[in-house]
C-alpha atoms as a PDB file:
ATOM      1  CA  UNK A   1      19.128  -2.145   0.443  1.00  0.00           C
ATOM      2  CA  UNK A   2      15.707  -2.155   2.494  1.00  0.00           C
ATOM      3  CA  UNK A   3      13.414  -5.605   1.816  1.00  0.00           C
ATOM      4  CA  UNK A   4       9.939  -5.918   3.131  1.00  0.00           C
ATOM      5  CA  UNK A   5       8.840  -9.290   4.919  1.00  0.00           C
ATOM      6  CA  UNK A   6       5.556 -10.408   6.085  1.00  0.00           C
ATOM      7  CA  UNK A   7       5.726 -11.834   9.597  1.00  0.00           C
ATOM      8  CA  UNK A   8       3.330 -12.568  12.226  1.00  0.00           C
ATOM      9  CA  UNK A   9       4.414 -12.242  15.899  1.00  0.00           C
ATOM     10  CA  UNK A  10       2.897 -14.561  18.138  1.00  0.00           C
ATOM     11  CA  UNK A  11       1.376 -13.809  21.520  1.00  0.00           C
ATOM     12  CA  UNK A  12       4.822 -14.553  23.145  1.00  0.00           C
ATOM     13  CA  UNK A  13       6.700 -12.036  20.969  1.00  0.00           C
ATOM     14  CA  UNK A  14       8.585 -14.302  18.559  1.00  0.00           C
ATOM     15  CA  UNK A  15       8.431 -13.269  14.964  1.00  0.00           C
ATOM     16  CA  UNK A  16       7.538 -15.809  12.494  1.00  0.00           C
ATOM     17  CA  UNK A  17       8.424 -14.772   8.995  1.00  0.00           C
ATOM     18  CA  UNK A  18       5.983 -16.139   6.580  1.00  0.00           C
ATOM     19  CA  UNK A  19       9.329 -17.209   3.898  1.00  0.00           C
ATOM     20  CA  UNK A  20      12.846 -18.091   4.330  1.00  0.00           C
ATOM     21  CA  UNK A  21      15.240 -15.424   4.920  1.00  0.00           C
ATOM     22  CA  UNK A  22      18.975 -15.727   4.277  1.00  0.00           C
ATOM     23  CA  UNK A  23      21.085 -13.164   5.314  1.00  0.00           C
ATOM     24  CA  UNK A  24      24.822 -12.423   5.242  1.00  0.00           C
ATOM     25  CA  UNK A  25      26.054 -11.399   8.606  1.00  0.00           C
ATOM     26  CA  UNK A  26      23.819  -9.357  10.880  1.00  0.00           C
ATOM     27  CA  UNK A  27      21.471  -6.516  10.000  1.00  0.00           C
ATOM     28  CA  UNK A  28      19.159  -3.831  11.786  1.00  0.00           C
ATOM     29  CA  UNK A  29      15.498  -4.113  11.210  1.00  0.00           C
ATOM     30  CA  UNK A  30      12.129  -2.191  11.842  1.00  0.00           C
ATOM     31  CA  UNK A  31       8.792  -3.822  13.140  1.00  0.00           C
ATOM     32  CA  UNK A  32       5.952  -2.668  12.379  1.00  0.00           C
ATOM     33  CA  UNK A  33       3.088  -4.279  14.103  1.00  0.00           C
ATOM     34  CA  UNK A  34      -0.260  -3.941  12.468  1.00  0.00           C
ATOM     35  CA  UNK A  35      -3.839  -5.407  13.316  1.00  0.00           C
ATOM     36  CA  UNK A  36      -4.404  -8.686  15.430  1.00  0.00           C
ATOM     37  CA  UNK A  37      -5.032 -11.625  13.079  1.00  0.00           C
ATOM     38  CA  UNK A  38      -7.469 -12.683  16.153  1.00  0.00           C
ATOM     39  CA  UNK A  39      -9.772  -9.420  14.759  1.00  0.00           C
ATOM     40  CA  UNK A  40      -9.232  -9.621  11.437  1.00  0.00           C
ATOM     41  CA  UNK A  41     -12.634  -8.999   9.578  1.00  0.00           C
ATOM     42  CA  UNK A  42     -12.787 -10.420   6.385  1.00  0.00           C
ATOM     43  CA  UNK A  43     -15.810  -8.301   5.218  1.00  0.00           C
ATOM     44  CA  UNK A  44     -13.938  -4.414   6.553  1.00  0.00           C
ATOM     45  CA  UNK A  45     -15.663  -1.579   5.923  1.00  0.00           C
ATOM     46  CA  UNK A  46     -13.557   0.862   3.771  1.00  0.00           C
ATOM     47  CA  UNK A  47     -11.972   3.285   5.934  1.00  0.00           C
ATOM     48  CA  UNK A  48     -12.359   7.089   5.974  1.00  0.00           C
ATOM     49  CA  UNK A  49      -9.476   7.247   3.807  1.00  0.00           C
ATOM     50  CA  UNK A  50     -10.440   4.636   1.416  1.00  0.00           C
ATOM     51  CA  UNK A  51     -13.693   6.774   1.266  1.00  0.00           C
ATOM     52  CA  UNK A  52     -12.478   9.950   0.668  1.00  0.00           C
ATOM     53  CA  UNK A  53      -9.969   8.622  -1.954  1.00  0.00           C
ATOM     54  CA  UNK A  54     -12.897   7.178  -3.824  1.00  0.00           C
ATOM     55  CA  UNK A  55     -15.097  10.633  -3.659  1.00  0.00           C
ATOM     56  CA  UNK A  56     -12.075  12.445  -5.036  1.00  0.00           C
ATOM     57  CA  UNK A  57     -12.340  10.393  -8.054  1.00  0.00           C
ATOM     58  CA  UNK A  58     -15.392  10.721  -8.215  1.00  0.00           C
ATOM     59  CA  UNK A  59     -15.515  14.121  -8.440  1.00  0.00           C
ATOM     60  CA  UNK A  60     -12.193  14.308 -10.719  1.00  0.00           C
ATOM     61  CA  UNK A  61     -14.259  12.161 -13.084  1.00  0.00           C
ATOM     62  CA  UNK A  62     -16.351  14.762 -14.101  1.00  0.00           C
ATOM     63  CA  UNK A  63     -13.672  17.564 -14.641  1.00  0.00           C
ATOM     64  CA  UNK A  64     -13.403  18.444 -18.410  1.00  0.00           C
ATOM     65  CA  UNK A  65      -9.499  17.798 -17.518  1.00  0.00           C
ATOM     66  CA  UNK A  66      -9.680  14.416 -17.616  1.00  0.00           C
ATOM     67  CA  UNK A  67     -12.403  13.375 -20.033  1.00  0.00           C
ATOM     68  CA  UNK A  68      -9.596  11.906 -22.719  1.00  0.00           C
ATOM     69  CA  UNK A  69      -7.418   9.444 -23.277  1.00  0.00           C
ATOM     70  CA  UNK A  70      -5.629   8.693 -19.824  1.00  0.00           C
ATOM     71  CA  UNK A  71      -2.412   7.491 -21.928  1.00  0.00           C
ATOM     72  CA  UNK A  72      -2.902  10.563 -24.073  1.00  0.00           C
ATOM     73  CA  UNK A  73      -3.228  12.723 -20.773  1.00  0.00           C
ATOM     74  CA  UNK A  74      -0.243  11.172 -18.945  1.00  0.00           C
ATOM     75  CA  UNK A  75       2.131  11.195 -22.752  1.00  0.00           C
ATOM     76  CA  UNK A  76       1.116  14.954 -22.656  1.00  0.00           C
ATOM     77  CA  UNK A  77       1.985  15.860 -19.210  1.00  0.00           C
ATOM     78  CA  UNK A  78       5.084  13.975 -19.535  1.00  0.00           C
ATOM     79  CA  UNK A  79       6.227  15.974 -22.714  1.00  0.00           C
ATOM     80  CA  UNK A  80       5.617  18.780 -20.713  1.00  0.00           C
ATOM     81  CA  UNK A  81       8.767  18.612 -19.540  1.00  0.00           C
ATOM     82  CA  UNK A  82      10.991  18.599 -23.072  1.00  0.00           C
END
């Protein structure tokens, strides 16, 4: 079974997990290093993703597909299937 853990890795490559971890025997892991918490900006600007994800919905809002119920929509496209 895979389990996610926030770390932080320090300048001298240690990883410091942010909670206790107890572990039976050894295991294989992945490390996936993502921004420096030196350049962390508080106040980010929404990336190009983030942007284009929002003018999608944006424009889906306006379809006459989606104008109802969204639990109505989703019991309906679910019922599809039977």
């Amino acid at each position: 079974m895979m389990r996610s853990y926030e770390a932080e890795v320090g300048a001298d490559g240690k990883v410091r997990l942010q909670e206790p971890l107890t572990l039976h025997g050894r295991h294989r892991a992945v490390v996936i290093v993502l921004e420096s918490l030196d350049s962390v900006d508080t106040q980010a600007q929404p990336t190009d993703d983030v942007r284009g994800w929002r003018r999608f919905v944006g424009i889906m809002r306006d379809t006459p597909h989606f104008n109802a119920d969204p639990v109505a929509i989703q019991r309906a496209m679910r019922d599809e299937w039977d």
